[in-house]
N, C-alpha and C. Protein backbone atom coordinates (compact mmCIF):
# COMPACT_ATOMS: atom_id res chain seq x y z
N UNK A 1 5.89 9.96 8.65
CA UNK A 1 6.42 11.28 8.44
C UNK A 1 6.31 12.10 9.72
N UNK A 2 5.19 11.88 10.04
CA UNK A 2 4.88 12.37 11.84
C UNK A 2 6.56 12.51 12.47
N UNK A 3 6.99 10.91 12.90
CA UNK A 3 8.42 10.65 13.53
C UNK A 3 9.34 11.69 13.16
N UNK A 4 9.13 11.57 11.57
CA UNK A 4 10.35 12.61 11.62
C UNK A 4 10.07 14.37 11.51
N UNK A 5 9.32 14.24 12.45
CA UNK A 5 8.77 15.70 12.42
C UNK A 5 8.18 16.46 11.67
N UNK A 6 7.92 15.88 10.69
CA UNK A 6 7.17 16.77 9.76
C UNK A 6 5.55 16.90 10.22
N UNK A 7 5.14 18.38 10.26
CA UNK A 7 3.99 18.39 10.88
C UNK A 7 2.96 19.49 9.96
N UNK A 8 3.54 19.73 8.73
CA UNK A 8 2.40 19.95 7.50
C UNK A 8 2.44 18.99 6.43
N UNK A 9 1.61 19.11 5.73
CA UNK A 9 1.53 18.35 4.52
C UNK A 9 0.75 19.11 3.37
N UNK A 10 1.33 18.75 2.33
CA UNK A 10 1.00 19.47 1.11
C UNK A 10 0.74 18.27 0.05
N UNK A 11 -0.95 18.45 -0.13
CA UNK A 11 -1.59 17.45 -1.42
C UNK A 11 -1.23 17.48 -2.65
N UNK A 12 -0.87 17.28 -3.53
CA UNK A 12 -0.26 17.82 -4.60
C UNK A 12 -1.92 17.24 -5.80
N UNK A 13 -2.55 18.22 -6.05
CA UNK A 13 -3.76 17.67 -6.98
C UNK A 13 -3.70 16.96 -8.10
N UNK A 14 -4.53 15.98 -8.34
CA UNK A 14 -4.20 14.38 -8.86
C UNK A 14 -5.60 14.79 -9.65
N UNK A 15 -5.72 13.92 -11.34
CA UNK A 15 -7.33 13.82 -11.57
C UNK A 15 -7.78 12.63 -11.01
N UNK A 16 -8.50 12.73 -9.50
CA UNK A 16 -8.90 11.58 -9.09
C UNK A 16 -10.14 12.01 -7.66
N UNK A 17 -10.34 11.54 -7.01
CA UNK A 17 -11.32 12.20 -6.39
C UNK A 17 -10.38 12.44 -4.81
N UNK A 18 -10.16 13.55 -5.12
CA UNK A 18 -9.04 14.09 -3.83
C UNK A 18 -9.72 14.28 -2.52
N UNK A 19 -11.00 14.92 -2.40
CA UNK A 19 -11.66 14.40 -1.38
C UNK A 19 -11.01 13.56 -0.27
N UNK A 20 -11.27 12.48 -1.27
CA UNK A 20 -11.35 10.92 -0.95
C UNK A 20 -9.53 11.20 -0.35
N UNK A 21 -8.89 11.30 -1.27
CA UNK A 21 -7.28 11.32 -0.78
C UNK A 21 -6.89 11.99 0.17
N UNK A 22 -7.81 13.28 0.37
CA UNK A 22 -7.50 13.81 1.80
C UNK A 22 -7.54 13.27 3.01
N UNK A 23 -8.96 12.64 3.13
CA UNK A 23 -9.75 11.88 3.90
C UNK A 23 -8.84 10.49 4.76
N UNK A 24 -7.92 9.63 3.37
CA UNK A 24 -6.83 8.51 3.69
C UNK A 24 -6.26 9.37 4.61
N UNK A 25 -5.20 10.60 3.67
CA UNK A 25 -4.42 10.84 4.92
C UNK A 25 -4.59 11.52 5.88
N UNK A 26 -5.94 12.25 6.09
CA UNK A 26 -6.27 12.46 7.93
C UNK A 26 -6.02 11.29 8.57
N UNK A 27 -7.24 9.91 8.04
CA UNK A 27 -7.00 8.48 8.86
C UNK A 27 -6.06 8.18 8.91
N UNK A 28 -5.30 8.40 7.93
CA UNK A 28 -3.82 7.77 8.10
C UNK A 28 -3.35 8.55 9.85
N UNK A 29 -3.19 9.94 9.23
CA UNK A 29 -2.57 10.91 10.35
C UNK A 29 -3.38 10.41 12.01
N UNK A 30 -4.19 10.48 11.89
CA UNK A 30 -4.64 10.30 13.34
C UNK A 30 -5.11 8.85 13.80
N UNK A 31 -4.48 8.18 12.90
CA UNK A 31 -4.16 6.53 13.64
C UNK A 31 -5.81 6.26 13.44
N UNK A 32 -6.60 6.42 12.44
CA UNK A 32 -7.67 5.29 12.05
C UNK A 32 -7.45 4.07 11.25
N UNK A 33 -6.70 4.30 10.39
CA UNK A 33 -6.01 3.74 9.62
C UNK A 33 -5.13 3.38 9.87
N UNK A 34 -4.34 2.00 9.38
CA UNK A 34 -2.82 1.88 9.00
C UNK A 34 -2.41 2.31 7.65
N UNK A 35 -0.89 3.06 7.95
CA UNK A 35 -0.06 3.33 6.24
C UNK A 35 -0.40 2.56 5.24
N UNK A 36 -0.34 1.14 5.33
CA UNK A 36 -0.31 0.21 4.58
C UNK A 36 -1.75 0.12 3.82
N UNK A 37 -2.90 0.18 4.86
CA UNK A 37 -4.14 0.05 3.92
C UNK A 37 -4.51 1.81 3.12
N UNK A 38 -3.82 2.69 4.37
CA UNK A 38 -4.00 4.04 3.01
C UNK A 38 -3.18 4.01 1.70
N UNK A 39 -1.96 3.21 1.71
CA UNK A 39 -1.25 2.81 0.05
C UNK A 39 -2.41 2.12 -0.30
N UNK A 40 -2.86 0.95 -0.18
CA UNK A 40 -3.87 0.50 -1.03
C UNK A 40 -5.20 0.97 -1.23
N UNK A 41 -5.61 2.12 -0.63
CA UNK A 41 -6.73 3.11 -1.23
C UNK A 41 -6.23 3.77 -2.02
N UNK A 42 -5.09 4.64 -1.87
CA UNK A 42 -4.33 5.64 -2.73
C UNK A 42 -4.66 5.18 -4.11
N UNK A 43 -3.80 3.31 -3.90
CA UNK A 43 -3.43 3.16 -5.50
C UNK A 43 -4.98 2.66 -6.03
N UNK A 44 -5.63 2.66 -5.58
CA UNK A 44 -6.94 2.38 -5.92
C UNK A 44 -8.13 3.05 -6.59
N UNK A 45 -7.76 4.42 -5.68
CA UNK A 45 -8.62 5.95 -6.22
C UNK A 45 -7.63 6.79 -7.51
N UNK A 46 -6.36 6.23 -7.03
CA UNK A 46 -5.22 6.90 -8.21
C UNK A 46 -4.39 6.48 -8.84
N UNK A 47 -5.15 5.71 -9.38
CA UNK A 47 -4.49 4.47 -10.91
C UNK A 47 -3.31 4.72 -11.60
N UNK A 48 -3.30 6.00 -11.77
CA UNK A 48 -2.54 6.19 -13.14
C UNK A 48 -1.19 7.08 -12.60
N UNK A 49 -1.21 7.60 -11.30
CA UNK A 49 -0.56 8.28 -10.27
C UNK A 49 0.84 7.78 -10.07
N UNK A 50 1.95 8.18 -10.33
CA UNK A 50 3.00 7.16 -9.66
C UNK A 50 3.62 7.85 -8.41
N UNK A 51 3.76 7.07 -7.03
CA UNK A 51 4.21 7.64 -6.31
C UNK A 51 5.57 7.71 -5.80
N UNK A 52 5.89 8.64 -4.87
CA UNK A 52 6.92 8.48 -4.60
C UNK A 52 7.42 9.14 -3.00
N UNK A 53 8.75 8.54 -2.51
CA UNK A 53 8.70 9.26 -1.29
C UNK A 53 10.76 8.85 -0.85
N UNK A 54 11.31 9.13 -2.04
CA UNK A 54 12.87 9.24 -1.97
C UNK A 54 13.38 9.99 -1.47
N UNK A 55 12.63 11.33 -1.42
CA UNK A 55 13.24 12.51 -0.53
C UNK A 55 13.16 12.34 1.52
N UNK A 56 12.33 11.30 1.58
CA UNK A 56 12.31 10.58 2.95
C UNK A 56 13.40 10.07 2.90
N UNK A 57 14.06 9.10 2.18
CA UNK A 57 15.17 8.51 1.98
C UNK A 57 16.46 8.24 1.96
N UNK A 58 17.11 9.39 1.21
CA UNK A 58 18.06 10.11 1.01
C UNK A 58 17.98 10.39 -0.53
N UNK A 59 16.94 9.77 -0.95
CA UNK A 59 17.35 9.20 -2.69
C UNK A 59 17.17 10.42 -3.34
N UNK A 60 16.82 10.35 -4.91
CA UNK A 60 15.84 11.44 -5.48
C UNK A 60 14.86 11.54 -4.97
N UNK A 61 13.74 12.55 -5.54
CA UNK A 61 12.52 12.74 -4.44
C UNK A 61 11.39 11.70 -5.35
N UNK A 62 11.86 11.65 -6.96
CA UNK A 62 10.74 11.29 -7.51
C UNK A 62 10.80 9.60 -7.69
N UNK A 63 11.66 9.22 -6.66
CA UNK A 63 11.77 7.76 -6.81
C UNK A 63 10.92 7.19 -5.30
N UNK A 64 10.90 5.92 -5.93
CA UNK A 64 10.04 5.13 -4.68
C UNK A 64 10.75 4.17 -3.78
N UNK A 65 11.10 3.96 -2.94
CA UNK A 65 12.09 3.48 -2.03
C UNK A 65 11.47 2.50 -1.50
N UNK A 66 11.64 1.07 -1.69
CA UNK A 66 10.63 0.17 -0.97
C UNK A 66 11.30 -0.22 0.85
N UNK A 67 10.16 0.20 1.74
CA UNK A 67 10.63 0.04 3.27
C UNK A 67 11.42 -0.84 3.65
N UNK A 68 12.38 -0.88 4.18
CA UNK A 68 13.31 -1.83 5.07
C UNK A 68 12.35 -3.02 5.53
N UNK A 69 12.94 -4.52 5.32
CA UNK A 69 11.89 -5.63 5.07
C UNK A 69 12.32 -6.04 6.72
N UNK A 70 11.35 -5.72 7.32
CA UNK A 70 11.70 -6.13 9.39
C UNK A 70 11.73 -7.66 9.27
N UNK A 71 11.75 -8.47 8.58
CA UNK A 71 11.67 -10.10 8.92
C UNK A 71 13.29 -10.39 8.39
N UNK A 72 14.30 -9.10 7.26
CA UNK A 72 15.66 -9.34 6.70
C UNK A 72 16.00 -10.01 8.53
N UNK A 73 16.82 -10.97 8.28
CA UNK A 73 18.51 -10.91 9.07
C UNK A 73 19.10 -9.42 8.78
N UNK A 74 19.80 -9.35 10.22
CA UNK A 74 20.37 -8.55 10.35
C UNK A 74 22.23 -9.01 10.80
N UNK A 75 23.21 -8.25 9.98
CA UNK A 75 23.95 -8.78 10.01
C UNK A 75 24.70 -8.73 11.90
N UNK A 76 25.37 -9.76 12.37
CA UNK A 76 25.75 -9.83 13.90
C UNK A 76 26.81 -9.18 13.70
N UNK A 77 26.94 -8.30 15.47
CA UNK A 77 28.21 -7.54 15.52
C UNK A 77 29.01 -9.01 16.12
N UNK A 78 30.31 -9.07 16.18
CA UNK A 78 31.39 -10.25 16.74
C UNK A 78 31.39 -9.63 17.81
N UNK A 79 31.36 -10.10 18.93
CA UNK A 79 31.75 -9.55 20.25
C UNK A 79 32.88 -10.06 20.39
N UNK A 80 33.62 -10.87 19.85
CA UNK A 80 35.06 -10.89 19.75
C UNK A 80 36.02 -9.45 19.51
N UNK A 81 36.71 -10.06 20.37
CA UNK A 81 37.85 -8.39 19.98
C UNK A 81 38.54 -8.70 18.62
N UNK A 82 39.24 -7.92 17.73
CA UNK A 82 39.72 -8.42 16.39
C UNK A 82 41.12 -7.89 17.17
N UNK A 83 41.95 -9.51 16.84
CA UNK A 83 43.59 -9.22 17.39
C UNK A 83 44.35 -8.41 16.20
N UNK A 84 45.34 -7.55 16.43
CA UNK A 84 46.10 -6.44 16.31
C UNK A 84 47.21 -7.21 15.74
């Protein structure tokens, strides 16, 4: 979220020990952590929580968008010219 400029953040209070959830995303924020292991504390301290982050996306906001998979093929441009 950093990248795309966003430079507040707003916790939205969970029954779970938020503390603790703040704490992920400082580490997260200042590179102690990776994203990936603060999702698996998140879902860990906040079981019952469903998350979401569609409004990153383009999607709805309350949907969950799973990240672009970096190992997909990517489709090739033709460096062929297409004849007329």
């Amino acid at each position: 979220m950093q990248d795309m400029g966003i430079a507040a953040y707003r916790l939205w209070p969970q029954d779970c020990d938020m503390v603790a959830v703040a704490g992920i995303f400082r580490d997260v924020l200042n590179g102690r952590m990776a994203s990936d292991e603060g999702d698996a504390q998140l879902a860990a301290i906040c079981c019952d929580v469903e998350f979401s982050n569609g409004f990153y996306h383009g999607a709805e906001g309350a949907n969950m968008v799973a990240p672009p998979d970096p190992t997909a093929a990517r489709p090739r441009e033709s460096s062929a010219a297409t004849p007329r």
